[in-house]
Protein backbone atom coordinates (compact mmCIF):
# COMPACT_ATOMS: atom_id res chain seq x y z
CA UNK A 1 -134.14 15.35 -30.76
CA UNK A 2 -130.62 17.30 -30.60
CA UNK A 3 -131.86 20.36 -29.93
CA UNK A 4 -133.84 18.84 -26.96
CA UNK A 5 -130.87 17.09 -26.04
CA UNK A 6 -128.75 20.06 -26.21
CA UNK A 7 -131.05 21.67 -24.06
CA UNK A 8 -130.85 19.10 -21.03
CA UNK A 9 -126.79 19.63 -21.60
CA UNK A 10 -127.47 23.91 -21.18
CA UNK A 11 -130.09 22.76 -18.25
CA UNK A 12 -127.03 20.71 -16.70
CA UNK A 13 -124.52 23.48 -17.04
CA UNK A 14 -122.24 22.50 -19.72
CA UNK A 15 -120.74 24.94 -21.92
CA UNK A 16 -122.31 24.20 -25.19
CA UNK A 17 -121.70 25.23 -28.73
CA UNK A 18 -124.38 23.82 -31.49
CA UNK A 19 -124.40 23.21 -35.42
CA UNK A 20 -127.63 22.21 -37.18
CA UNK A 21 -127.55 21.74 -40.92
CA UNK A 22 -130.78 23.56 -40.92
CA UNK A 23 -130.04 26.82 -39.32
CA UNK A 24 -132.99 27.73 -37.89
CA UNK A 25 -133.67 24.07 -36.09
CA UNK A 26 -130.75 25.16 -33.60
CA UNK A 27 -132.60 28.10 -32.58
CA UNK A 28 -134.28 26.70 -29.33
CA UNK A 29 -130.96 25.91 -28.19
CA UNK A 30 -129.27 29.25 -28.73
CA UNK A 31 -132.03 30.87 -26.76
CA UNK A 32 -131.86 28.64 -24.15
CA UNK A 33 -127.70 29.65 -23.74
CA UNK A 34 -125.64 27.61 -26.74
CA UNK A 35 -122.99 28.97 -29.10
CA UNK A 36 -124.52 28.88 -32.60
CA UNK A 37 -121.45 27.33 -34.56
CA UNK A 38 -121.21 28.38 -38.41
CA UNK A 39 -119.98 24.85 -39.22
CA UNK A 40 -119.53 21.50 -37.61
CA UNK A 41 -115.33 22.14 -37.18
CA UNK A 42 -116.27 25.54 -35.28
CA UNK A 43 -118.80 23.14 -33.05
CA UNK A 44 -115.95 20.95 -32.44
CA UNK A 45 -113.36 23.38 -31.75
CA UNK A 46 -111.54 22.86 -28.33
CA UNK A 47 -114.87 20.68 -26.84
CA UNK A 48 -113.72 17.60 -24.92
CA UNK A 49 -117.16 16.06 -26.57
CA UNK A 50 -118.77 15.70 -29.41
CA UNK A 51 -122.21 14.70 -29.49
CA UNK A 52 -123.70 13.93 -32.97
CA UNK A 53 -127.44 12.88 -33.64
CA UNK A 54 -128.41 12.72 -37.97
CA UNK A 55 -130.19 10.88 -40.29
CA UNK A 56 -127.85 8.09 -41.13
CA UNK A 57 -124.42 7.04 -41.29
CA UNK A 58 -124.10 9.32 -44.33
CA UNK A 59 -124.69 12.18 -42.96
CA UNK A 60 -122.72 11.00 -39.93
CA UNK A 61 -119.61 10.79 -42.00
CA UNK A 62 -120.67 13.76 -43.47
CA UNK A 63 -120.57 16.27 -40.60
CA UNK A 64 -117.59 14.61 -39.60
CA UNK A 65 -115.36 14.37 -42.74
CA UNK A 66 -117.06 16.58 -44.72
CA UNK A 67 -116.01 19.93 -45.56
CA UNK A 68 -115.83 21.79 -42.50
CA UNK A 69 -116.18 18.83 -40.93
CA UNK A 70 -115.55 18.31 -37.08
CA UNK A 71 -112.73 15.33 -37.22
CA UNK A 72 -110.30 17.55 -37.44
CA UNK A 73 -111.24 20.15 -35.01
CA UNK A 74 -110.51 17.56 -32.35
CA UNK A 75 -107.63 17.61 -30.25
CA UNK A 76 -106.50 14.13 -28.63
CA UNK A 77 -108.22 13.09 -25.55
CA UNK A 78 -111.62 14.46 -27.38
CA UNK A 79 -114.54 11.90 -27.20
CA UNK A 80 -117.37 12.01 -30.28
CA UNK A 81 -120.45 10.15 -28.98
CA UNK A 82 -123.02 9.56 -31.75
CA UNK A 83 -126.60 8.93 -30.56
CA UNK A 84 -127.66 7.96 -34.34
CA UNK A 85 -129.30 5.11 -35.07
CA UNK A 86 -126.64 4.03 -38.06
CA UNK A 87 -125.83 0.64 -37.57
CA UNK A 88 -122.47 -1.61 -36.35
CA UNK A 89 -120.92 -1.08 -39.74
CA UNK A 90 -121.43 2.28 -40.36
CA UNK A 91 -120.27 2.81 -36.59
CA UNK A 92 -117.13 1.30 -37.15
CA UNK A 93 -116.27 3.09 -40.28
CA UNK A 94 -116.46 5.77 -38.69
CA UNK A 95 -114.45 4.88 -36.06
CA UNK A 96 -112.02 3.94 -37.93
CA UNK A 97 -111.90 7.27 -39.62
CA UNK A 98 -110.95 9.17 -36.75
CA UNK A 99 -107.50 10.90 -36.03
CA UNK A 100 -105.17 9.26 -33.36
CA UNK A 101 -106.18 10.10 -29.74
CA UNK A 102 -109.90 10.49 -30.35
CA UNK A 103 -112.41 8.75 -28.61
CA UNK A 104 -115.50 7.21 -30.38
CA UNK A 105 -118.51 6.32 -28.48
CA UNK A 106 -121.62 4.59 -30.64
CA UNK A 107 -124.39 5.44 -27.83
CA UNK A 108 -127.98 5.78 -29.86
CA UNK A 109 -130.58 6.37 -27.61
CA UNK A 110 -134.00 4.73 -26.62
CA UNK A 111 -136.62 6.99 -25.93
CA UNK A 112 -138.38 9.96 -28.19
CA UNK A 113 -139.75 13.66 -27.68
CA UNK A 114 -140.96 13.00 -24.48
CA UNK A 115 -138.01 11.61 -22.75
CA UNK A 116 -135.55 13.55 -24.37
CA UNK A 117 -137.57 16.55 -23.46
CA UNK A 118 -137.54 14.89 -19.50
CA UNK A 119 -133.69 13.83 -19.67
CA UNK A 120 -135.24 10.57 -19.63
CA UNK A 121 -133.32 8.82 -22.12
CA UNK A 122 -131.75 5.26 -22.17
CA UNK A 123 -128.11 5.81 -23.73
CA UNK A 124 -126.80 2.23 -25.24
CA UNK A 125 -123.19 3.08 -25.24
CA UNK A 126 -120.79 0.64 -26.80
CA UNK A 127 -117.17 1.91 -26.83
CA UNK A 128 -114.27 1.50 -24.28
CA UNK A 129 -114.37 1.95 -20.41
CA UNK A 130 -111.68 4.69 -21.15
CA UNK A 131 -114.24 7.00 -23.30
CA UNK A 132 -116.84 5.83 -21.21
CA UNK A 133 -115.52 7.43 -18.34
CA UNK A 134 -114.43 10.75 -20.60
CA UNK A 135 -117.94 11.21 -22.06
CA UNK A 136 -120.11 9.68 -19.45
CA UNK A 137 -120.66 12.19 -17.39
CA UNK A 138 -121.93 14.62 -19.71
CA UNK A 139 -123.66 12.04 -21.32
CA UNK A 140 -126.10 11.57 -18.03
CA UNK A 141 -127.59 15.14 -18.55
CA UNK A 142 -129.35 13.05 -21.58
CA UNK A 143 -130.68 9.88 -19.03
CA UNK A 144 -129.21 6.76 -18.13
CA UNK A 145 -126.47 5.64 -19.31
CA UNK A 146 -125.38 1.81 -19.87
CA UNK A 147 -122.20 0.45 -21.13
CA UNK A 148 -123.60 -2.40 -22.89
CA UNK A 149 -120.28 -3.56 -24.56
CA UNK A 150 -117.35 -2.84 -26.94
CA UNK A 151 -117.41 -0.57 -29.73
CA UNK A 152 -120.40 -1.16 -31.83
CA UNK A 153 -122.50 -3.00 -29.40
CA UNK A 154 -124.64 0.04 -28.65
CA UNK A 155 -124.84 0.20 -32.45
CA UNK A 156 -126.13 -3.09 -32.80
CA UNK A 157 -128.45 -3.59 -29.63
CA UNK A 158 -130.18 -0.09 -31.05
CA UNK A 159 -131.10 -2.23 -34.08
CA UNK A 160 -132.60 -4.89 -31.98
CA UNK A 161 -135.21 -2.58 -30.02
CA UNK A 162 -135.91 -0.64 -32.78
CA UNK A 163 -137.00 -4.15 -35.09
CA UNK A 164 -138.76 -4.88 -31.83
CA UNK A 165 -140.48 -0.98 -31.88
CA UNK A 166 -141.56 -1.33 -35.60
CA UNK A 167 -142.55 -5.15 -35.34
CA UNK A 168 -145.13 -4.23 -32.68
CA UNK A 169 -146.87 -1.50 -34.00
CA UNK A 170 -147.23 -3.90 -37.63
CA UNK A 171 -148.71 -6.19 -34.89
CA UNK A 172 -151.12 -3.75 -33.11
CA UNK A 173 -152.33 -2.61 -36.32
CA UNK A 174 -153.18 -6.40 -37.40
CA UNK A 175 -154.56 -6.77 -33.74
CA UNK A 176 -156.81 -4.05 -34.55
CA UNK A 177 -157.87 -5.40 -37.76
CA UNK A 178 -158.99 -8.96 -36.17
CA UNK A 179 -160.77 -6.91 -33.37
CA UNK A 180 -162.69 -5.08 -36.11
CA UNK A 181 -163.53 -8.74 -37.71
CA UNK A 182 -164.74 -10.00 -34.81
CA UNK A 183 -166.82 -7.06 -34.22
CA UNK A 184 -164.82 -5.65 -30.93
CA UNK A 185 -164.88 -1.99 -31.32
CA UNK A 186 -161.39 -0.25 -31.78
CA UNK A 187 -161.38 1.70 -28.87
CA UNK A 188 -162.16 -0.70 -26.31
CA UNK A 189 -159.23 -2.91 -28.08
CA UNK A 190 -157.20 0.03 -27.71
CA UNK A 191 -158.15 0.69 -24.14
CA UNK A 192 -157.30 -3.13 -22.67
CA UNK A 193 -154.21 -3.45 -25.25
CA UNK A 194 -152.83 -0.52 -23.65
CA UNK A 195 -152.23 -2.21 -20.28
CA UNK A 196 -149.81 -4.33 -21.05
CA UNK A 197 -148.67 -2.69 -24.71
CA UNK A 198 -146.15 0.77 -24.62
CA UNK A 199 -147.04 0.72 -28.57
CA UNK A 200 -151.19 0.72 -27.59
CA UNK A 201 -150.59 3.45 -24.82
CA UNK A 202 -149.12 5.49 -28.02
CA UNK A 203 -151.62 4.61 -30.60
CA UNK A 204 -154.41 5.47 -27.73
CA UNK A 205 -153.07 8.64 -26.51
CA UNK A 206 -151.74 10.04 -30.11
CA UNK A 207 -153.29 13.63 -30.52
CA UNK A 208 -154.64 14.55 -33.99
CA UNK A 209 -152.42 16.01 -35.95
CA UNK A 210 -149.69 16.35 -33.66
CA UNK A 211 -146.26 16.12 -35.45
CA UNK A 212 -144.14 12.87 -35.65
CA UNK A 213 -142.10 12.25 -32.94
CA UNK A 214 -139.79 9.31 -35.05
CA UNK A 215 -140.94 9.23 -38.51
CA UNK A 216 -141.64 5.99 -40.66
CA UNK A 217 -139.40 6.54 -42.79
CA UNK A 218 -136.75 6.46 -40.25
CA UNK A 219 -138.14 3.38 -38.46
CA UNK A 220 -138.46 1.57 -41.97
CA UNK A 221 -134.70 2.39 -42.58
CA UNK A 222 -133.35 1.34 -38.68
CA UNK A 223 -135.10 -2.32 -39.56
CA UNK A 224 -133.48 -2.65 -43.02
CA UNK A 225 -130.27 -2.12 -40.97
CA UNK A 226 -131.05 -4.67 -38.57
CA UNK A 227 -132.34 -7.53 -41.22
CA UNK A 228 -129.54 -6.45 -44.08
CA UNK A 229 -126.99 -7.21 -41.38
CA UNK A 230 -124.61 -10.65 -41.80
CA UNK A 231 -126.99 -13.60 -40.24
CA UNK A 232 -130.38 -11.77 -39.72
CA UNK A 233 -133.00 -13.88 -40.83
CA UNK A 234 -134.48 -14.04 -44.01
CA UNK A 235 -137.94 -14.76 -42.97
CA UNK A 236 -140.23 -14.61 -39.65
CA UNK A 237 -141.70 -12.01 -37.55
CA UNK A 238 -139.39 -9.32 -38.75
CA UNK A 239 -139.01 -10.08 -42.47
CA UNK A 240 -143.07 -9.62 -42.46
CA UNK A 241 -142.58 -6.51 -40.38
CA UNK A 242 -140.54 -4.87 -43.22
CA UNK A 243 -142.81 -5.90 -45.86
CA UNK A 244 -145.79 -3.82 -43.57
CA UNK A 245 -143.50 -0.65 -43.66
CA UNK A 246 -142.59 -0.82 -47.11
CA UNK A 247 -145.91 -1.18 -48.17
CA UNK A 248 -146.68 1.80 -45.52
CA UNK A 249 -143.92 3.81 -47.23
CA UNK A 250 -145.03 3.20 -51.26
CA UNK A 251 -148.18 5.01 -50.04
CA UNK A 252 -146.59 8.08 -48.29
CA UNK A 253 -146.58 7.44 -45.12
CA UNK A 254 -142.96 7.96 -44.67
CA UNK A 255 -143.04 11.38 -43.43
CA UNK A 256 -145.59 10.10 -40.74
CA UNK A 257 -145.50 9.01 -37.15
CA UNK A 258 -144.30 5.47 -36.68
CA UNK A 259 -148.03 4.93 -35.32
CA UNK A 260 -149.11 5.37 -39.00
CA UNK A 261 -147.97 1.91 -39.40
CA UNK A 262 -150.25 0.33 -37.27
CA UNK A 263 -153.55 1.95 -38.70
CA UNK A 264 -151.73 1.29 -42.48
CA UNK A 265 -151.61 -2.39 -41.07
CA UNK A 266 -155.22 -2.45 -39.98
CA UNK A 267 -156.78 -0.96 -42.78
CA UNK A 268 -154.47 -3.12 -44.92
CA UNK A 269 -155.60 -6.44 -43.59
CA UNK A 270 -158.60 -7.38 -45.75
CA UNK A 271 -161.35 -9.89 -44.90
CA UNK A 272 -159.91 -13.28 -46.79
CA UNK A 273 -163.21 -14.56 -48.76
CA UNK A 274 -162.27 -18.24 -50.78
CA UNK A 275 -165.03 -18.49 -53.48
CA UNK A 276 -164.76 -21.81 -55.33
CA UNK A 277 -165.62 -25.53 -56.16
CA UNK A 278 -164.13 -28.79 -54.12
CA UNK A 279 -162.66 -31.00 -56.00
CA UNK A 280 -165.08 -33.53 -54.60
CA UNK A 281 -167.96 -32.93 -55.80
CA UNK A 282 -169.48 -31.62 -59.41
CA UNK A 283 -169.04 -28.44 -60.64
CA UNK A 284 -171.95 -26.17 -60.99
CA UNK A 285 -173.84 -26.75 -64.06
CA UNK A 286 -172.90 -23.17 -65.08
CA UNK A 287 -170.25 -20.48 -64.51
CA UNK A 288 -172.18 -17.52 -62.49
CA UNK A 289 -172.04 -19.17 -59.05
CA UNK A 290 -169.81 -21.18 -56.96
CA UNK A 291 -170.48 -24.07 -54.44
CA UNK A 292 -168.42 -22.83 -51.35
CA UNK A 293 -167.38 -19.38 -49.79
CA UNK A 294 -165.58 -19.74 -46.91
CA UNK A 295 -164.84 -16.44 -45.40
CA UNK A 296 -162.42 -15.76 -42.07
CA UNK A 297 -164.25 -14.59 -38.92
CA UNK A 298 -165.35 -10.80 -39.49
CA UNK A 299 -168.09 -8.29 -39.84
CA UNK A 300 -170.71 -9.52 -42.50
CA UNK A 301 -173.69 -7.89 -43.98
CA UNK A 302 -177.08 -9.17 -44.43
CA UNK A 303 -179.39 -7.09 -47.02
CA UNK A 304 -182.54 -7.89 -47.03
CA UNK A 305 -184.48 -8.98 -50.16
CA UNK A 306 -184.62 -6.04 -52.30
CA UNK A 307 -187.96 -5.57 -55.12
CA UNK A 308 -187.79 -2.93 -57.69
CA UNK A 309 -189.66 -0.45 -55.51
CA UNK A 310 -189.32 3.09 -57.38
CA UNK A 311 -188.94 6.43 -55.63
CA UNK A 312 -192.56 7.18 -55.72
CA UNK A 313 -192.98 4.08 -53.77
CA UNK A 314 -194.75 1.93 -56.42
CA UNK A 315 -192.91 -1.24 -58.52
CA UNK A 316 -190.69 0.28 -61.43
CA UNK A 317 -191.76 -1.12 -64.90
CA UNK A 318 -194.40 -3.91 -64.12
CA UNK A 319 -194.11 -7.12 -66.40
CA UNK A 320 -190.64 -5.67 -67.47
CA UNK A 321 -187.73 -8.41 -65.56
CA UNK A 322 -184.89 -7.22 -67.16
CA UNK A 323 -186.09 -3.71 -65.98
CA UNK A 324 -187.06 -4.21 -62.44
CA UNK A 325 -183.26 -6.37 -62.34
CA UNK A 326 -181.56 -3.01 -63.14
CA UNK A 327 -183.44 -1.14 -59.89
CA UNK A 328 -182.75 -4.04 -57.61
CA UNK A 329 -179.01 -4.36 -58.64
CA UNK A 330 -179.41 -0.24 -58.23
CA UNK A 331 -180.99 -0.40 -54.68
CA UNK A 332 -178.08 -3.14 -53.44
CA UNK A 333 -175.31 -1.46 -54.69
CA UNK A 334 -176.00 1.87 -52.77
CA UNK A 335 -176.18 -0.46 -49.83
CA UNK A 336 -172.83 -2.34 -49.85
CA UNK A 337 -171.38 1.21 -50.97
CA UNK A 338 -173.05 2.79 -47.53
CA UNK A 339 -171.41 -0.58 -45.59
CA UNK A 340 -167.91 0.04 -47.37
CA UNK A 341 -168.30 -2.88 -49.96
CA UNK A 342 -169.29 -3.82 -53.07
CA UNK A 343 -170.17 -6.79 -55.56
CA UNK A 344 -166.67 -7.58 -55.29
CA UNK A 345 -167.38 -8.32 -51.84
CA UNK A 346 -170.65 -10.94 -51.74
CA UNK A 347 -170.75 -13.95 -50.86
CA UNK A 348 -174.15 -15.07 -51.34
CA UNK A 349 -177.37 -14.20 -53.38
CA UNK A 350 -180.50 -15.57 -52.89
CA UNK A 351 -183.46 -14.73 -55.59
CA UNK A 352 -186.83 -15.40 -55.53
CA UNK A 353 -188.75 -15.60 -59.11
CA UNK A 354 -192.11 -15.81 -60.51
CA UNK A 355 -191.22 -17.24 -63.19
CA UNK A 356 -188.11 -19.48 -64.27
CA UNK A 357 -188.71 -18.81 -67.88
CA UNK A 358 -187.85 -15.56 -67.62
CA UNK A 359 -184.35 -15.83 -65.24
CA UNK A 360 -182.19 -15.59 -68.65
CA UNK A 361 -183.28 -11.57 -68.33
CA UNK A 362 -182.22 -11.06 -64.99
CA UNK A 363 -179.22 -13.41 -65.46
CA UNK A 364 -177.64 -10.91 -68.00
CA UNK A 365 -178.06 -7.89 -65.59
CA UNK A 366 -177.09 -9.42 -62.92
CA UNK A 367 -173.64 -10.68 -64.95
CA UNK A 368 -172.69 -7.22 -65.12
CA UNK A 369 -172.46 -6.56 -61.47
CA UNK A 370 -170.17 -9.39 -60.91
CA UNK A 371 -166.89 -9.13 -62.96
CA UNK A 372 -164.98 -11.97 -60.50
CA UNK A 373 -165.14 -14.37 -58.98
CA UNK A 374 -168.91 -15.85 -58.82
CA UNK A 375 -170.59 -15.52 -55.72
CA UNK A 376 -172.86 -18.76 -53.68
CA UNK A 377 -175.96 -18.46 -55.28
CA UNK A 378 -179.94 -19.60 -54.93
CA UNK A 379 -182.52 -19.27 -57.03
CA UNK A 380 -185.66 -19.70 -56.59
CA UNK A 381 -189.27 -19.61 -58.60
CA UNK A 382 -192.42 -18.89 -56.15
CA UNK A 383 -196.22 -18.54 -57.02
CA UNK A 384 -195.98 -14.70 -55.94
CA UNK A 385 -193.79 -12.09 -53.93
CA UNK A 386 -195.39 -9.59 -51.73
CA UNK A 387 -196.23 -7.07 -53.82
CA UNK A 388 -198.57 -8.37 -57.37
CA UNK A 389 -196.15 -6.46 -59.76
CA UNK A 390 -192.73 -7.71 -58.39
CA UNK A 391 -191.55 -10.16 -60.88
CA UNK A 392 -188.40 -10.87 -58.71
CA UNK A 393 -186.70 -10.04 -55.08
CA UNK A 394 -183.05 -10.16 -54.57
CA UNK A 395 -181.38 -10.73 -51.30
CA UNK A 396 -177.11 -11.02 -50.75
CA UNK A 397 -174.97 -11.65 -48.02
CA UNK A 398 -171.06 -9.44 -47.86
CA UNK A 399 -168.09 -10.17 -46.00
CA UNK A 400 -167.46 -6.26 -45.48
CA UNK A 401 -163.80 -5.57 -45.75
């Protein structure tokens, strides 16, 4: 983002010197007409404005007090204006920091690659009417810029878009998830979300592989800001927002896009399935079913009843039930597996038997399948099945995750 920002200042005819802490980042710039600076005081040097865009108020306060840093290359009358996204507090540390005479400017900026590539960014500039006027001039190479208030306003009203920016694409990526339950396919939710929804337009329109244009990571850490601040709210929209990116960042996604978030959501919001016994009536004489699943609108599977039909087409082991329980079992699990699910994910089984004297075999196969919670269950005994050497056919119901 600085180096595309510098860029817009070269485009606009400033004289413009440049300091990157990784070298060869700056070199864009220098191309395009910038002084390559050997350290941020050399940047600073003699410039009537300092433009700084990092990490974090760390670094912030780094470049500027640091060794070599550029507070002290400023004369008076010298505006810094830091488009960071660091915060109100870190903002005014800072700005307390500075030497007599300088001008401080907290002006983060709304808008990504894109925009800053376009000179299309929205500059939130909280700071004086004095340094305004120094700085804002130059500052309009960048995109529009609006006073919004005093020192640290600009700071804080970043904070508030930005909660607002990470919030939506947790919410998109839940969206997603109850379109998938309700069997809407992704794209088309994509397509229609994406008139009304910046955040859809990105998710939509996101190239494979392209590389982040505002990392995870750095989202994740602009909405800690926000809800560590004095009086943000514990709970709500946000609070659940955070625990989405956190959960996004324990699995790696912190170098990622920001758009990561939403697919992390959607692939994160499981199918709730309740398997259990009301209180008002009996409990099941035994412990390897329950009376009730009840299982939130989504995609469910249906297998049909399954015998224990062998590769060579024919009924595995004839007269053997304990046998012929081990190929059904078999033949469903390869199904839920090609569906995405498992044992751990049915609902109901329905079994047909020719003979009830002989369920205790089947009942200890199919025991090992299902290490939970029990599944809804049916069993029946019938006179025959299709097939004369079936003993038994097996049929289940999944809530597919």
């Amino acid at each position: 983002m600085g180096v595309l920002m510098a860029g817009r200042l070269i485009a606009a005819g400033h004289d413009v010197a440049v300091w990157n802490r990784t070298a060869a980042k700056a070199a864009p710039a220098v191309e395009a007409g910038a002084t390559l600076a050997a350290s941020p005081a050399q940047a600073a040097a003699g410039r009537d404005l300092v433009i700084t865009m990092l990490t974090d108020g760390n670094a912030v306060e780094d470049v500027l007090f640091g060794p070599g840093g550029a507070a002290d290359a400023l004369a008076p009358g010298a505006v810094i204006a830091d488009t960071s996204t660091i915060g109100p507090d870190a903002a005014r540390r800072v700005r307390d920091r500075l030497p007599d005479g300088v001008g401080y400017l907290d002006a983060p900026v709304v808008g990504s690659v894109p925009q800053a590539e376009a000179g299309e960014l929205e500059v939130l500039a909280g700071g004086t009417a004095d340094d305004i006027a120094r700085a804002g001039g130059a500052l309009e190479a960048l995109g529009r810029v609006r006073h919004v208030g005093p020192p640290g306003s600009g700071a804080a009203l970043k904070l508030v878009a930005n909660g607002v920016l990470v919030a939506n694409f947790a919410v998109l990526g839940e969206a997603l998830a109850l379109a998938g339950r309700l069997g809407v396919d992704r794209g088309l939710a994509l397509d229609v979300l994406a008139r009304t929804s910046a955040q859809a337009r990105r998710l939509r329109d996101a190239a494979p592989g392209a590389p982040p244009r505002f990392t995870l990571a750095l989202a994740a850490k602009d909405l800690g800001l926000a809800l560590d601040a004095p009086g943000a709210p514990a709970s709500g929209v946000l609070s659940a927002a955070r625990a989405r990116a956190s959960a996004a960042l324990a699995d790696g996604l912190g170098p990622h896009d920001l758009i990561a978030l939403a697919d992390h959501a959607r692939k994160d919001s499981p199918m709730r399935v309740a398997l259990g016994n009301p209180a008002t009536v009996p409990p099941p004489p035994n412990p390897f079913y329950s009376h009730a699943a009840h299982v939130t609108a989504g995609p469910m599977l249906y297998v049909s009843g399954q015998v224990a039909f062998g590769e060579d087409g024919k009924i595995d082991a004839p007269g053997d039930m304990g046998r012929q329980s081990e190929v059904i079992f078999g033949l469903l699990e390869r199904i839920l597996a090609a569906h995405g699910a498992g044992f751990a994910d049915v609902v109901n089984v329905r079994t047909f038997v020719t003979d009830l004297d002989r369920v205790a075999e089947y009942g200890a196969v199919r025991r090992r399948y299902f290490s939970g919670a029990a599944p809804t269950s049916t069993t029946v005994e019938v006179s025959r099945l299709f097939h004369p050497d079936a003993l038994l056919e097996v049929e289940v119901v999944a809530a597919v995750p």
